[in-house]
N, C-alpha and C. Protein backbone atom coordinates (compact mmCIF):
# COMPACT_ATOMS: atom_id res chain seq x y z
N UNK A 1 0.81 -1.19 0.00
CA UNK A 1 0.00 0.00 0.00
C UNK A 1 0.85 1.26 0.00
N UNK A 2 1.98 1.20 0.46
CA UNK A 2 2.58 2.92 0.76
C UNK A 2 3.59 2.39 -0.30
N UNK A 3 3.44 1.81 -1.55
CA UNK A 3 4.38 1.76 -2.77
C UNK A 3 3.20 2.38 -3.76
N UNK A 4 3.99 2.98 -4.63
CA UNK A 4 3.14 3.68 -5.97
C UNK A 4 2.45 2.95 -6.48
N UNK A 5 1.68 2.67 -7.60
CA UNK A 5 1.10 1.90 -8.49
C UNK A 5 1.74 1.93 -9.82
N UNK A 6 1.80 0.53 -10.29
CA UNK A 6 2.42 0.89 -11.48
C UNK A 6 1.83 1.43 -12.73
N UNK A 7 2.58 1.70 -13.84
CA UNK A 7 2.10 2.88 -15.16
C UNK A 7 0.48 1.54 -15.43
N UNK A 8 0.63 0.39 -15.51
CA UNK A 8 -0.56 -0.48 -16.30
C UNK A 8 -1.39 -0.22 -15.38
N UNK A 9 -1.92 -0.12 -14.39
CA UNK A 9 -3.02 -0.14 -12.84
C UNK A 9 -3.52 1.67 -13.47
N UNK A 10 -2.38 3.02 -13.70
CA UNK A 10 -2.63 3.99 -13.34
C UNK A 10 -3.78 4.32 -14.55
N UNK A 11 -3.51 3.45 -15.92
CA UNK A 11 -4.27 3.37 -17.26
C UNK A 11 -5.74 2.93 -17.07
N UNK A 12 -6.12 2.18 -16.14
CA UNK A 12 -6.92 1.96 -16.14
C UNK A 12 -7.93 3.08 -15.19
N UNK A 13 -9.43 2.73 -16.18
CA UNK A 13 -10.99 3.78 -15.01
C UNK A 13 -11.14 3.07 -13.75
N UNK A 14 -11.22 4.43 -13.18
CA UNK A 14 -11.80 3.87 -11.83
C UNK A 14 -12.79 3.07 -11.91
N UNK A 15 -13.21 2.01 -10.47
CA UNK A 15 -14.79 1.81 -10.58
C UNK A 15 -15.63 2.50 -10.30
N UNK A 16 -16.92 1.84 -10.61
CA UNK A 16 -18.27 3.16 -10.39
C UNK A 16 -18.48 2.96 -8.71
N UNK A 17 -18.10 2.43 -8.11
CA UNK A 17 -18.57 2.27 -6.64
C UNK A 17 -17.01 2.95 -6.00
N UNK A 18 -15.95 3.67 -7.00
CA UNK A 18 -15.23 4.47 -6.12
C UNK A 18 -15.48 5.83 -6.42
N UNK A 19 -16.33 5.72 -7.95
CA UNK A 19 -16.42 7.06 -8.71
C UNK A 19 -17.62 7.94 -9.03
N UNK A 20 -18.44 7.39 -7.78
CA UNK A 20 -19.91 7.72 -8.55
C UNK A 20 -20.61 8.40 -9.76
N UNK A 21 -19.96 9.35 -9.55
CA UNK A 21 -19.84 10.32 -10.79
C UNK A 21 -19.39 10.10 -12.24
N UNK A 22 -18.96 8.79 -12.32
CA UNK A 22 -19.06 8.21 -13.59
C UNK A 22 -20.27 7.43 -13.75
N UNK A 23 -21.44 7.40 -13.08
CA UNK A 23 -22.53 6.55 -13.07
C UNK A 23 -23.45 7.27 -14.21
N UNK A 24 -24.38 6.88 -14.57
CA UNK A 24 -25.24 7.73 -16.04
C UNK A 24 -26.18 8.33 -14.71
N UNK A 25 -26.36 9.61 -15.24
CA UNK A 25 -27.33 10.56 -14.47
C UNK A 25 -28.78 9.86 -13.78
N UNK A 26 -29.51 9.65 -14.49
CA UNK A 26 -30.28 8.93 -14.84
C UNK A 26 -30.51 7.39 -13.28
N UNK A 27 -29.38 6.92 -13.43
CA UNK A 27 -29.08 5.67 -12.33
C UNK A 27 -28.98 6.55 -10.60
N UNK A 28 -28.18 7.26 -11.24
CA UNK A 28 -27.52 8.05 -10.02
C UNK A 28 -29.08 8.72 -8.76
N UNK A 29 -30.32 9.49 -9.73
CA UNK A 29 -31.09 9.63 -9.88
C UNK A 29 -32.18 8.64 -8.92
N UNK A 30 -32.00 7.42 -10.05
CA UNK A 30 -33.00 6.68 -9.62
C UNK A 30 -32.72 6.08 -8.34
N UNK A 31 -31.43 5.62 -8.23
CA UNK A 31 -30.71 5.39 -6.54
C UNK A 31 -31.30 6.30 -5.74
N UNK A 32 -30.94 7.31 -5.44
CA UNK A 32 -31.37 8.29 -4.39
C UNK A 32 -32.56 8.39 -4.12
N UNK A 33 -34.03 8.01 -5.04
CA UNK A 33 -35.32 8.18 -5.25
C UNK A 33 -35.38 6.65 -4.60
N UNK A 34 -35.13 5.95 -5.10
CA UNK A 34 -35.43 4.89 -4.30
C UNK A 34 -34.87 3.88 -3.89
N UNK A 35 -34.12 4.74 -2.43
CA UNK A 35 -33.56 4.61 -1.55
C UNK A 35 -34.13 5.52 -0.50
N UNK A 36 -34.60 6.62 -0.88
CA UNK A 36 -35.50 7.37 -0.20
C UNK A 36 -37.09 7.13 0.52
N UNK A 37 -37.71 6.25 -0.74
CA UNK A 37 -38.83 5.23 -0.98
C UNK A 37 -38.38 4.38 0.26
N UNK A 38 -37.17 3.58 0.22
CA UNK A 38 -37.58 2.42 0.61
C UNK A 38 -37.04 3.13 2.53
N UNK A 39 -36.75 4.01 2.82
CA UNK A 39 -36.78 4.56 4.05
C UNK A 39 -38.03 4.64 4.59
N UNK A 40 -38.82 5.35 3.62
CA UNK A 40 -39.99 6.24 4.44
C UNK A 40 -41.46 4.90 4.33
N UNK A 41 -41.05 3.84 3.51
CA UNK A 41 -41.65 2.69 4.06
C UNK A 41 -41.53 1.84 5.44
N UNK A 42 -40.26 1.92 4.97
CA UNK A 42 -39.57 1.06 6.92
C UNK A 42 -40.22 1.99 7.72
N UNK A 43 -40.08 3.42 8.16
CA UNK A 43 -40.52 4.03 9.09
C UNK A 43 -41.96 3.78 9.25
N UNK A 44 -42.76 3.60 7.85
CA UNK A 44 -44.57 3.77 7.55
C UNK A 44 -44.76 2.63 8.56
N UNK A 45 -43.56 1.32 8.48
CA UNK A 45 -44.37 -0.01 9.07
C UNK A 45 -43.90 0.39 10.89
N UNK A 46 -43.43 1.13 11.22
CA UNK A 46 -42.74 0.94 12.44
C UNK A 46 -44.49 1.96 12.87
N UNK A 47 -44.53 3.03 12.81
CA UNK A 47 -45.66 3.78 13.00
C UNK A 47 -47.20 2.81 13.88
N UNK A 48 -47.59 2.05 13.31
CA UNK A 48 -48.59 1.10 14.22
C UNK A 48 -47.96 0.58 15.43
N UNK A 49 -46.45 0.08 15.70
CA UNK A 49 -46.46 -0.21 16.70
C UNK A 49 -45.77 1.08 17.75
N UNK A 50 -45.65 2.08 17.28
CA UNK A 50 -45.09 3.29 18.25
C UNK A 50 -46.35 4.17 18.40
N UNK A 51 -47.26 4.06 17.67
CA UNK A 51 -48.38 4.79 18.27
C UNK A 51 -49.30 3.56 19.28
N UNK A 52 -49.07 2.35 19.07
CA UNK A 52 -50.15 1.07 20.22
C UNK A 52 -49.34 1.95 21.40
N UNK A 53 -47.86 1.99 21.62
CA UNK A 53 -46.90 1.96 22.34
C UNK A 53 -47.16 3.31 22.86
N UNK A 54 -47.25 4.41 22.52
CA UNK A 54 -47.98 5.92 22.96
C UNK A 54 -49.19 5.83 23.78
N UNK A 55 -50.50 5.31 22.52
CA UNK A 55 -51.52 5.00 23.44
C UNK A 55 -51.35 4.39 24.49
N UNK A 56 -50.60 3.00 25.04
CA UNK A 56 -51.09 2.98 25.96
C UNK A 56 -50.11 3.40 27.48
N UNK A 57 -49.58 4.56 26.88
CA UNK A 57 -48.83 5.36 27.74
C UNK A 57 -49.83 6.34 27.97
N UNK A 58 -50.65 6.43 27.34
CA UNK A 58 -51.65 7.60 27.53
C UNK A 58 -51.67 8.65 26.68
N UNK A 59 -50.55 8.58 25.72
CA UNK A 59 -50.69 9.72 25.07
C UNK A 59 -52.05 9.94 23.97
N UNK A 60 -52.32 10.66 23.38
CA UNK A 60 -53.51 11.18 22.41
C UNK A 60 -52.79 10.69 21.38
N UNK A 61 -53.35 10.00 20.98
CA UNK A 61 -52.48 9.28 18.94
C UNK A 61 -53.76 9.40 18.18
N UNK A 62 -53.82 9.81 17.41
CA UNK A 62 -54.83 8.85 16.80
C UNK A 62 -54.87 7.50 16.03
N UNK A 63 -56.28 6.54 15.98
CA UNK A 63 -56.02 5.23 15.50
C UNK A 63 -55.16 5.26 14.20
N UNK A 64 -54.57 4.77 13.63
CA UNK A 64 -53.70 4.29 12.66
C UNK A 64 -54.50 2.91 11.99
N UNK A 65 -55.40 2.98 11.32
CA UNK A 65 -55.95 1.97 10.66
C UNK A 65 -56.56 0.54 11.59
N UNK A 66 -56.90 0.97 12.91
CA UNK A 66 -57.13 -0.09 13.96
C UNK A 66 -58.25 -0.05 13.73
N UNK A 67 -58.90 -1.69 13.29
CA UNK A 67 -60.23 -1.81 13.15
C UNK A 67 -60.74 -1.99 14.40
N UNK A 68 -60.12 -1.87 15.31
CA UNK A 68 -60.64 -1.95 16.64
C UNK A 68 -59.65 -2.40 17.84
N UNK A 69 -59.74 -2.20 19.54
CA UNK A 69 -58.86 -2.23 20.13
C UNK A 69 -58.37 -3.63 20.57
N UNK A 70 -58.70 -4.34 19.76
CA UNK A 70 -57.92 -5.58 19.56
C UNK A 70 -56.00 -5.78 18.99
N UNK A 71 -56.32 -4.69 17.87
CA UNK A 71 -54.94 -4.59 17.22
C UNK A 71 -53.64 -4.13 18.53
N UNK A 72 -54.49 -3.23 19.09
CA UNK A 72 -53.69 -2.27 20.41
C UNK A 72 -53.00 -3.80 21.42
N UNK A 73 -53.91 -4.62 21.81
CA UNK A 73 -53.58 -5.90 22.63
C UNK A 73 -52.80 -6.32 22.04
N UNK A 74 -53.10 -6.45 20.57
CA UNK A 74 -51.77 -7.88 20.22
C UNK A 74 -50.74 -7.17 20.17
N UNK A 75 -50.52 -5.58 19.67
CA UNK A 75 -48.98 -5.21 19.77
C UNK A 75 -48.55 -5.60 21.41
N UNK A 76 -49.26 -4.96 22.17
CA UNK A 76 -48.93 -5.16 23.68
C UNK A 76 -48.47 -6.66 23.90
N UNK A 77 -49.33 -7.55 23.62
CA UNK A 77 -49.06 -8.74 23.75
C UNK A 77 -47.43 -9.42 23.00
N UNK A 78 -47.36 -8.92 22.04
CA UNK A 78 -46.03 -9.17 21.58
C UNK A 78 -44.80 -8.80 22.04
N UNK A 79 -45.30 -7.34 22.92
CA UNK A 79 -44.43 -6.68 23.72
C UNK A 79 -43.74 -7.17 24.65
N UNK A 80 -44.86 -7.98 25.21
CA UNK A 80 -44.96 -9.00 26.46
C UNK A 80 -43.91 -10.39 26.12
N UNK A 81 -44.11 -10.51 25.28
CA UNK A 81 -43.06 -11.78 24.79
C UNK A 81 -42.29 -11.69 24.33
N UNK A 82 -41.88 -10.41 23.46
CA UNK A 82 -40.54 -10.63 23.03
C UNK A 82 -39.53 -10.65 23.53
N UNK A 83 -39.26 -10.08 25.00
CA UNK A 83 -38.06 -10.77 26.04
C UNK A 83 -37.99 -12.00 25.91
N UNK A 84 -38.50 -12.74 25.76
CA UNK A 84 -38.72 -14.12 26.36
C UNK A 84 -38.39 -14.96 24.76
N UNK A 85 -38.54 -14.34 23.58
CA UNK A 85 -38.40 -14.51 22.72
C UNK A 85 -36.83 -15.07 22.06
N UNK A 86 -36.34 -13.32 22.48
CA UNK A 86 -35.19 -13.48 22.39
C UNK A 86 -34.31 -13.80 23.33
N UNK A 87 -34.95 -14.23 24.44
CA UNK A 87 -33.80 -14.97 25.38
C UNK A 87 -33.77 -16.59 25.03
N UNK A 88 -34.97 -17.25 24.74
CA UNK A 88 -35.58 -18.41 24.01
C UNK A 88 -33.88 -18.63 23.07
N UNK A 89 -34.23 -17.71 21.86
CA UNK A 89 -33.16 -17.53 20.60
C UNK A 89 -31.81 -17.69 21.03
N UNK A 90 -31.72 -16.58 22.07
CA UNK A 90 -29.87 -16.58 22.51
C UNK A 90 -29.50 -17.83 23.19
N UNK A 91 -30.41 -18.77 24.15
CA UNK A 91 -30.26 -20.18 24.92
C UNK A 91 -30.10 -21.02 23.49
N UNK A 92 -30.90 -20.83 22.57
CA UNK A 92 -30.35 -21.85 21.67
C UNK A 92 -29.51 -22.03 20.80
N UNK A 93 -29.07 -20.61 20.43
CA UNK A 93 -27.34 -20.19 19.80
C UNK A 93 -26.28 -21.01 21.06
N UNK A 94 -26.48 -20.39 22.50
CA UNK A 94 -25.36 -20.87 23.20
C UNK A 94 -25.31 -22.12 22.97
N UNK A 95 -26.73 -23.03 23.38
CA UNK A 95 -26.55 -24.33 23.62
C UNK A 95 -26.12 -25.19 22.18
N UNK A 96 -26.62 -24.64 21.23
CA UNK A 96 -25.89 -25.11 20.29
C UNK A 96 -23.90 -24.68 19.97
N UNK A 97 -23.71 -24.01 20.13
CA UNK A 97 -22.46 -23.34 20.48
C UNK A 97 -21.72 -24.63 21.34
N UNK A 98 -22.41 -24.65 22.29
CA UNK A 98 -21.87 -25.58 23.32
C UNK A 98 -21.21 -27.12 22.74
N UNK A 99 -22.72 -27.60 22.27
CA UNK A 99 -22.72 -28.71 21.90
C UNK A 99 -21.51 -28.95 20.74
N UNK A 100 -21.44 -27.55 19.82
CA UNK A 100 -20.27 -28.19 18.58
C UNK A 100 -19.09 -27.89 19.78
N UNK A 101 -18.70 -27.49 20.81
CA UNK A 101 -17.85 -26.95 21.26
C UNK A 101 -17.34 -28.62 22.17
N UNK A 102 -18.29 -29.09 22.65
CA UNK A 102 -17.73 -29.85 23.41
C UNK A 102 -18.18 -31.34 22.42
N UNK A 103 -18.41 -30.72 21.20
CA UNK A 103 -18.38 -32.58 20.37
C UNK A 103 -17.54 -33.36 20.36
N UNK A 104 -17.78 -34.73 20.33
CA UNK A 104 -16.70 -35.69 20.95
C UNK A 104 -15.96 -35.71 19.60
N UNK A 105 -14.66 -35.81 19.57
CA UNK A 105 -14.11 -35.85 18.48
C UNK A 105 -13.82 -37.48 17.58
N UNK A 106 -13.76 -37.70 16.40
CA UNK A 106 -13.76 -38.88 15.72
C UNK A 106 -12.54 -39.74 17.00
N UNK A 107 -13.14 -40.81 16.90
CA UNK A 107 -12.34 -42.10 17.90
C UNK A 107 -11.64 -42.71 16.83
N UNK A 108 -11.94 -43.13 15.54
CA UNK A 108 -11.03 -43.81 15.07
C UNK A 108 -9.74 -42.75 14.85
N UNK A 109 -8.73 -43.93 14.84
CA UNK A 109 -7.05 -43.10 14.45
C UNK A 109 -6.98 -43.40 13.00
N UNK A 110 -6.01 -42.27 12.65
CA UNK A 110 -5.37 -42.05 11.21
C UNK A 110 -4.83 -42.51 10.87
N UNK A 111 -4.86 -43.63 10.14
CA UNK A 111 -3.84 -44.14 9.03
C UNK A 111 -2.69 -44.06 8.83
N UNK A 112 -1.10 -44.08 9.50
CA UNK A 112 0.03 -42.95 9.12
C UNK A 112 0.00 -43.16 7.66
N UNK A 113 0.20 -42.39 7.04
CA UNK A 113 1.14 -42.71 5.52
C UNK A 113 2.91 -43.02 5.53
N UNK A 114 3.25 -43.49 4.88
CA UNK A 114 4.70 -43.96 5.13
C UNK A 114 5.40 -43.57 4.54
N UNK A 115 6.42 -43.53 4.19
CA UNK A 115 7.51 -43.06 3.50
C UNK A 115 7.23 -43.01 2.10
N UNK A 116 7.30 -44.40 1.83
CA UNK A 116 6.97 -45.23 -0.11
C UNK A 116 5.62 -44.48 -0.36
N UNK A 117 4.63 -44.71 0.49
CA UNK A 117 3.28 -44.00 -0.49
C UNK A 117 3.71 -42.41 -0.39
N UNK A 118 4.17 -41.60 0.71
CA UNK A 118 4.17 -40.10 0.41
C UNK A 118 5.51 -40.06 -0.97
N UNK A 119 6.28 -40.53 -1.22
CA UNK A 119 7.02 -40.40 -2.35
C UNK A 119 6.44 -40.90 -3.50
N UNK A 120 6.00 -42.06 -3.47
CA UNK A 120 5.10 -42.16 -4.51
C UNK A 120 4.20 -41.35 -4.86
N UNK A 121 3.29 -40.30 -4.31
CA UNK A 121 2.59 -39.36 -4.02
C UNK A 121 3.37 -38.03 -5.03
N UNK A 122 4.42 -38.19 -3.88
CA UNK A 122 5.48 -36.84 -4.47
C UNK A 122 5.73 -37.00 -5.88
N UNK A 123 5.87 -38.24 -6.57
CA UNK A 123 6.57 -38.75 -7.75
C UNK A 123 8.14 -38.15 -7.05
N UNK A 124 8.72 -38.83 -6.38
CA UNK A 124 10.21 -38.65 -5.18
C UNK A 124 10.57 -40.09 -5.44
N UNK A 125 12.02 -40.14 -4.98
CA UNK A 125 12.66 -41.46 -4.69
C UNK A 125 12.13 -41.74 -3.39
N UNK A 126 12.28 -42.79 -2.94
CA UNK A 126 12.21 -42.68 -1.58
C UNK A 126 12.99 -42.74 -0.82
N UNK A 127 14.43 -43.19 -0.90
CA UNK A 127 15.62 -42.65 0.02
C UNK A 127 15.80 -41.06 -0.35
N UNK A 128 15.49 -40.39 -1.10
CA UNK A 128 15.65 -39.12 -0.86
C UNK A 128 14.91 -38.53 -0.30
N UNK A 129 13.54 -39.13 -0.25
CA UNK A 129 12.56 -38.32 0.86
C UNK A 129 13.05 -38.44 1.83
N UNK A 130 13.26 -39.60 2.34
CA UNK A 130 14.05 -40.03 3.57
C UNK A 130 14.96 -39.07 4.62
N UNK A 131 16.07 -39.10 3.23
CA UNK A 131 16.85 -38.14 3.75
C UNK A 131 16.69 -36.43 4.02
N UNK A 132 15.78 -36.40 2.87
CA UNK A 132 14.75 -34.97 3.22
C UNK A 132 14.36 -34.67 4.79
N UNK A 133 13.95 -35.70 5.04
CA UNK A 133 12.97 -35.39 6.57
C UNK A 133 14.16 -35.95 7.42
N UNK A 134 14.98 -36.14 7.78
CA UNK A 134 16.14 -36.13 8.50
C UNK A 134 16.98 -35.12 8.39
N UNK A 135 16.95 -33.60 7.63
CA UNK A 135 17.40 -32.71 7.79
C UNK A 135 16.77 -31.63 8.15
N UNK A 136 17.45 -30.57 8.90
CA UNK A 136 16.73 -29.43 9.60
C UNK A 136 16.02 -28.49 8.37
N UNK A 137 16.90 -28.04 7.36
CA UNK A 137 16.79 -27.20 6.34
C UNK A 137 16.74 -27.75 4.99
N UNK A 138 15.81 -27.45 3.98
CA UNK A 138 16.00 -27.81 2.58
C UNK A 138 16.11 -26.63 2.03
N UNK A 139 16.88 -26.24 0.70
CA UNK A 139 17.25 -25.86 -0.03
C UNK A 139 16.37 -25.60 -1.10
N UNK A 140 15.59 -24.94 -1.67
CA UNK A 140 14.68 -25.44 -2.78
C UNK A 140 15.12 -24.10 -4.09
N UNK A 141 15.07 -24.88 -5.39
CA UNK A 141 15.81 -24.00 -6.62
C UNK A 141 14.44 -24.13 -7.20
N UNK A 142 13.85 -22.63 -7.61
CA UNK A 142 12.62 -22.50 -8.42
C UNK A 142 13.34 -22.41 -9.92
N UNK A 143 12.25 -22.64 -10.94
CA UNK A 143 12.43 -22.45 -12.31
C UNK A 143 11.70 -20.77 -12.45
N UNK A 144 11.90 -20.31 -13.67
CA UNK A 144 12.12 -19.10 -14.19
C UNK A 144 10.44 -19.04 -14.29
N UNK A 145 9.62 -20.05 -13.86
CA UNK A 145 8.13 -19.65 -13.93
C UNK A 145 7.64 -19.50 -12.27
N UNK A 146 9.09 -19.51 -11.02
CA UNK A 146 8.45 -19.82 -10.05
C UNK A 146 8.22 -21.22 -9.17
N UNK A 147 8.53 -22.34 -9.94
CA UNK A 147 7.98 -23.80 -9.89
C UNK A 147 8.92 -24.41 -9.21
N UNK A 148 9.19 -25.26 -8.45
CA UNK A 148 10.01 -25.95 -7.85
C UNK A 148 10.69 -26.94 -8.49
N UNK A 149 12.19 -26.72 -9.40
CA UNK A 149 12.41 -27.83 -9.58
C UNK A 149 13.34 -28.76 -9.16
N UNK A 150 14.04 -28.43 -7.80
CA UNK A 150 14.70 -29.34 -7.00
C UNK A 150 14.92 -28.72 -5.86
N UNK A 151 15.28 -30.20 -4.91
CA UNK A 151 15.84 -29.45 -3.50
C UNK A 151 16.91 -30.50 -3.38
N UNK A 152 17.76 -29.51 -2.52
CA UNK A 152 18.84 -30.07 -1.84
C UNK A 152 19.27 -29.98 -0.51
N UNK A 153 19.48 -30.97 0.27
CA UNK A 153 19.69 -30.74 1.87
C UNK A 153 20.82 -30.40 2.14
N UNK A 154 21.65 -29.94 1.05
CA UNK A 154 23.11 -28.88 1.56
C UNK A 154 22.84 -27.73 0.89
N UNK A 155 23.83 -26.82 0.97
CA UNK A 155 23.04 -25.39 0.01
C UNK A 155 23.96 -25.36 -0.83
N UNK A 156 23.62 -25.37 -2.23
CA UNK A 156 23.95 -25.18 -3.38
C UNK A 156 25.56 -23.99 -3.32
N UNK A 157 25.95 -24.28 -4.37
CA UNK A 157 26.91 -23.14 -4.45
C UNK A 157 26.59 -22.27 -5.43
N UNK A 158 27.08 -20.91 -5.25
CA UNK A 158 26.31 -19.89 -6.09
C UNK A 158 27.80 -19.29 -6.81
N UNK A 159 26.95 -19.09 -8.23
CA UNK A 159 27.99 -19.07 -9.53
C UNK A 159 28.25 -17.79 -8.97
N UNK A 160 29.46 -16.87 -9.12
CA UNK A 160 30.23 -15.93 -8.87
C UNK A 160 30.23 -14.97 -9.89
């Protein structure tokens, strides 16, 4: 990050989600309109239960489409339960939590693999794997694409 960018990165357009202003008028437009829309809906639905919630604080609301004071109970009534709701919810996150937490882990044992199949594996000799894993350090010489094409458990000598 605190290195320049190079000349091919600097050629290229920004994106539209860094550049807004390369967006067509038109889009830009219709985003803001409705995004605006979809606000003053969320608030429209919250409205029935903050005026049940007024009334029966006492305040003066008027009804909000209540065909009668039945609607007023069931918000109340939901009121009434949703502690219990979401404590319900959080006991069963933990207890599930729990349960992967303290799952018994697989009883059967692993298979070792051995020497001959991991070299066979490798396409390796197998006294050289051998001797591979009996040394602290390997040596490894990439090819000109990156690729590994040998190791050695002494370190190479380097042309001068």
């Amino acid at each position: 990050m605190d290195q320049s960018r190079s000349r091919d990165q600097a050629r290229y357009q920004s994106l539209i989600i860094e550049r807004p202003d390369l967006a067509h008028p038109f889009r830009r437009v219709s985003a803001v309109v409705f995004t605006a829309l979809a606000w003053l809906i969320w608030l429209a639905m919250w409205l029935p239960l903050l005026s049940a919630i007024a009334r029966h604080y006492g305040f003066a609301v008027h009804e909000i489409d209540y065909p009668s004071h039945i609607s007023l109970d069931s918000f109340l009534a939901l009121l009434g339960v949703m502690p219990w709701a979401i404590g319900a919810a959080l006991g069963a996150v933990f207890i599930a939590y729990l349960i992967e937490r303290l799952k018994a882990h697989p009883t059967h044992a692993r298979r070792p693999v051995g020497i001959d199949s991991l070299a066979t594996g490798a396409a390796l000799d197998p006294e050289k794997l051998a001797g591979w894993q009996r040394q602290q350090v390997l040596y490894v010489e990439h090819g000109p694409r990156g690729r590994v094409t040998d190791a050695h458990t002494t370190q190479p000598s380097r042309p001068d």
